[in-house]
C-alpha atoms as a PDB file:
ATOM      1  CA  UNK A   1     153.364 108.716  78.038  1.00  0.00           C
ATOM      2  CA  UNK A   2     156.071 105.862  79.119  1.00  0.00           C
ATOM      3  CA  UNK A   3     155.068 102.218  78.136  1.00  0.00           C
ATOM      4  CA  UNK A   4     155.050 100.807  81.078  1.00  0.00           C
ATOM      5  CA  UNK A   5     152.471 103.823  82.613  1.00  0.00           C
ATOM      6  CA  UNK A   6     150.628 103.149  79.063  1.00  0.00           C
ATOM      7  CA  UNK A   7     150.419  98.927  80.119  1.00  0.00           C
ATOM      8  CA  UNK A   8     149.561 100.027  83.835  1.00  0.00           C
ATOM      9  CA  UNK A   9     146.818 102.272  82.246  1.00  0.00           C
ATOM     10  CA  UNK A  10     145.337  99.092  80.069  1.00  0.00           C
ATOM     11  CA  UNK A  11     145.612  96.882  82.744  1.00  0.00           C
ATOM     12  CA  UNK A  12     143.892  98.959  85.072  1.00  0.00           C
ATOM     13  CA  UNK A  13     140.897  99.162  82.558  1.00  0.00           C
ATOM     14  CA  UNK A  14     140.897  95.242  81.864  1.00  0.00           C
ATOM     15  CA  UNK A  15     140.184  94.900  85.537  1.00  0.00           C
ATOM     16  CA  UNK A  16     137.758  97.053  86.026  1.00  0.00           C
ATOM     17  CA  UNK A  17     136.053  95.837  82.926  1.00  0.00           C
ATOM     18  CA  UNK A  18     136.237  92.077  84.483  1.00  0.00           C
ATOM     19  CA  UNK A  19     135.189  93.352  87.939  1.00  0.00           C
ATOM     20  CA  UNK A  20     132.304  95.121  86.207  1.00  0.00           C
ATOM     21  CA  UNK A  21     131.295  91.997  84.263  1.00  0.00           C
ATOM     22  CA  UNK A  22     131.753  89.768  87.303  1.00  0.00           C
ATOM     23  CA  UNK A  23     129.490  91.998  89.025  1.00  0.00           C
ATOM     24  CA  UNK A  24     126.984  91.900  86.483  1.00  0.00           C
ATOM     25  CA  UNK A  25     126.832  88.576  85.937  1.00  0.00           C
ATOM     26  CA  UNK A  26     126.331  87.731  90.267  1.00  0.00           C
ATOM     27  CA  UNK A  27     123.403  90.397  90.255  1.00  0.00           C
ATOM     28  CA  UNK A  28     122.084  88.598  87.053  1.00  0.00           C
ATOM     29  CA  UNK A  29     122.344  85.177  88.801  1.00  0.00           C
ATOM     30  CA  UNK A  30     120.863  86.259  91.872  1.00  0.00           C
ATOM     31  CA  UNK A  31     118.137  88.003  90.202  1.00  0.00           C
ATOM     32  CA  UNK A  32     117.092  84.944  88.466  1.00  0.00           C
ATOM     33  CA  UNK A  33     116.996  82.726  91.337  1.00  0.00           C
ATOM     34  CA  UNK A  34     115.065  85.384  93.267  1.00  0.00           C
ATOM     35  CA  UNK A  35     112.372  85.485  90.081  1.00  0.00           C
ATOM     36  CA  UNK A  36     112.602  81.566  90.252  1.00  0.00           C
ATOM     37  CA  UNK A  37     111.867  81.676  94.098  1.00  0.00           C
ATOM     38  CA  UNK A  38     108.871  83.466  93.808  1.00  0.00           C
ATOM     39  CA  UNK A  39     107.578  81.771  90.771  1.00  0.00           C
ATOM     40  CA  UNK A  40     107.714  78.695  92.626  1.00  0.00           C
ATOM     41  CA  UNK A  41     106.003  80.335  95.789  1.00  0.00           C
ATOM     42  CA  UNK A  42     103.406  81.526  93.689  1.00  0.00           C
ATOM     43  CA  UNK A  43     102.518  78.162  92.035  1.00  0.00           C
ATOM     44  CA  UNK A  44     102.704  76.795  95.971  1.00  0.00           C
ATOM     45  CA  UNK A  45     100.321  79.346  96.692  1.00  0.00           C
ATOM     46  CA  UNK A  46      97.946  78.347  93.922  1.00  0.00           C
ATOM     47  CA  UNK A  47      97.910  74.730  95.087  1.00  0.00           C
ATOM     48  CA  UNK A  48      97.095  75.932  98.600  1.00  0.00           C
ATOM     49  CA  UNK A  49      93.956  78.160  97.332  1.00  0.00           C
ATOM     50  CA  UNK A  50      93.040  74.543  95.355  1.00  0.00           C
ATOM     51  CA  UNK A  51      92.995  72.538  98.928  1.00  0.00           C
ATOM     52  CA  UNK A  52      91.275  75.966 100.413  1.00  0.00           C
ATOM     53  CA  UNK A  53      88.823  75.172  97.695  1.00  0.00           C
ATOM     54  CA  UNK A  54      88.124  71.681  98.463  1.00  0.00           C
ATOM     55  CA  UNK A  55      87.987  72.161 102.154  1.00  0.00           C
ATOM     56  CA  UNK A  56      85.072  74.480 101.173  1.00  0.00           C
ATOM     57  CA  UNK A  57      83.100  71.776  99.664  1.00  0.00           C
ATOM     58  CA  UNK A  58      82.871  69.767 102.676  1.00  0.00           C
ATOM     59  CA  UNK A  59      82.810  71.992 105.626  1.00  0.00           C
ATOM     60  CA  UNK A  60      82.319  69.358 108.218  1.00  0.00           C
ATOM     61  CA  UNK A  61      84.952  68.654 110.510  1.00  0.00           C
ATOM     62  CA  UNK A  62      87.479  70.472 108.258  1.00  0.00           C
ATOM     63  CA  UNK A  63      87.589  73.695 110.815  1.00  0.00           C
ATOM     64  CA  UNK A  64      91.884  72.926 111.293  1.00  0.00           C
ATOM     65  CA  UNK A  65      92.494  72.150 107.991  1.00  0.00           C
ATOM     66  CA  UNK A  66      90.942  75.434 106.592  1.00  0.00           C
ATOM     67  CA  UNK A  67      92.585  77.601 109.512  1.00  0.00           C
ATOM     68  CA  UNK A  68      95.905  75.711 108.667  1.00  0.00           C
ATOM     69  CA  UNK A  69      95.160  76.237 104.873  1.00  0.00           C
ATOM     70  CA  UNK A  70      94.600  80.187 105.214  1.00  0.00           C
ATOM     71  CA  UNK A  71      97.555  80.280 107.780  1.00  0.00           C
ATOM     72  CA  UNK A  72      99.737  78.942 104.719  1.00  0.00           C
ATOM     73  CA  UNK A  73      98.251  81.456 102.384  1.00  0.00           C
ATOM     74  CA  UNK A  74      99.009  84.240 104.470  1.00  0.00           C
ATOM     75  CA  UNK A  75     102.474  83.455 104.769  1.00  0.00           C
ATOM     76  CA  UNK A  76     102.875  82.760 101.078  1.00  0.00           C
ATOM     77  CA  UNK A  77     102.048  86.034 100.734  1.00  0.00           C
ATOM     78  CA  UNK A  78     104.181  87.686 102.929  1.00  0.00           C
ATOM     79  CA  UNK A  79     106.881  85.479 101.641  1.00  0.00           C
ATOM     80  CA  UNK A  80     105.932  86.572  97.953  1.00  0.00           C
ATOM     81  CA  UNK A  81     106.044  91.035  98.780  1.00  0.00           C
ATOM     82  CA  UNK A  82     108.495  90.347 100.568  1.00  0.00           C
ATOM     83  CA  UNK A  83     110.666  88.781  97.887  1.00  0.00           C
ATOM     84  CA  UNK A  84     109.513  91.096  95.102  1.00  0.00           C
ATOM     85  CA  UNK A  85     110.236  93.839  97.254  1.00  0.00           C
ATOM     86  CA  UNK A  86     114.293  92.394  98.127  1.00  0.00           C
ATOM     87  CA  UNK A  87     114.730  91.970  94.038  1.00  0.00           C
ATOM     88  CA  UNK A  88     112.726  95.873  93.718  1.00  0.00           C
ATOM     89  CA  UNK A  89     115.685  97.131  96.425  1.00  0.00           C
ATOM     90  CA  UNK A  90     118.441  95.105  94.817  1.00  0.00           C
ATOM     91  CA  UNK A  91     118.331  96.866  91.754  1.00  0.00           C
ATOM     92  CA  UNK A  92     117.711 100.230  92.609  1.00  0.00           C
ATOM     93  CA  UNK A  93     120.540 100.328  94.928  1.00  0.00           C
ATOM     94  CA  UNK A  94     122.875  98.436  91.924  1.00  0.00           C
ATOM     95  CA  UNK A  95     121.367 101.550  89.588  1.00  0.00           C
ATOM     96  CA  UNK A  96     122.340 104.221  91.974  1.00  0.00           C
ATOM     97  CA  UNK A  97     125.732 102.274  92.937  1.00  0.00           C
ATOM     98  CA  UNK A  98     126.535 102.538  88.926  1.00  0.00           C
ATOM     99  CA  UNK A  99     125.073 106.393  88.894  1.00  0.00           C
ATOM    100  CA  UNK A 100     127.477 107.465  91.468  1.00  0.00           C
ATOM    101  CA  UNK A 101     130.463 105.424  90.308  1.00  0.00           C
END
């Protein structure tokens, strides 16, 4: 084996080594601010089930605030499975990118 094919060889591996930490490193990032997102949803959805709460106390004259309130909750929700489910898909297709690589 020349030198130079031997440097071309070593090169070729730093790269892919940086490219594979680079990638690593955005997944990790986006991961977290996914996990962040729907920690913070979840605490939003918590205070919303609080105001549900004290709309329940006092009934009276509180019929939009308690449709708005449950309209809220629902979407929470949504927002929440959906999210989990985005960060679920993200890494399974990352696992079987690296399987078939």
């Amino acid at each position: 084996m020349s030198d130079t094919t031997q440097n071309e060889t070593v090169m070729e591996i730093f790269l892919l080594g940086l490219k594979t930490w680079l990638a690593e490193i955005k997944w990790l990032v986006r991961s977290l601010f996914g996990k962040f997102e729907v920690s913070r949803l979840e605490k939003e959805l918590k205070r919303e089930y609080g105001i549900l709460g004290h709309i329940a106390e006092a009934p009276r004259g509180k019929k939009a605030e308690k449709e708005l309130c449950l309209k809220q909750i629902e979407f929470l929700k949504e927002e929440i499975a959906t999210l989990k489910s985005e960060l679920a898909g993200d890494r399974e297709k990352r696992m079987n990118d690296l399987r078939t690589k």
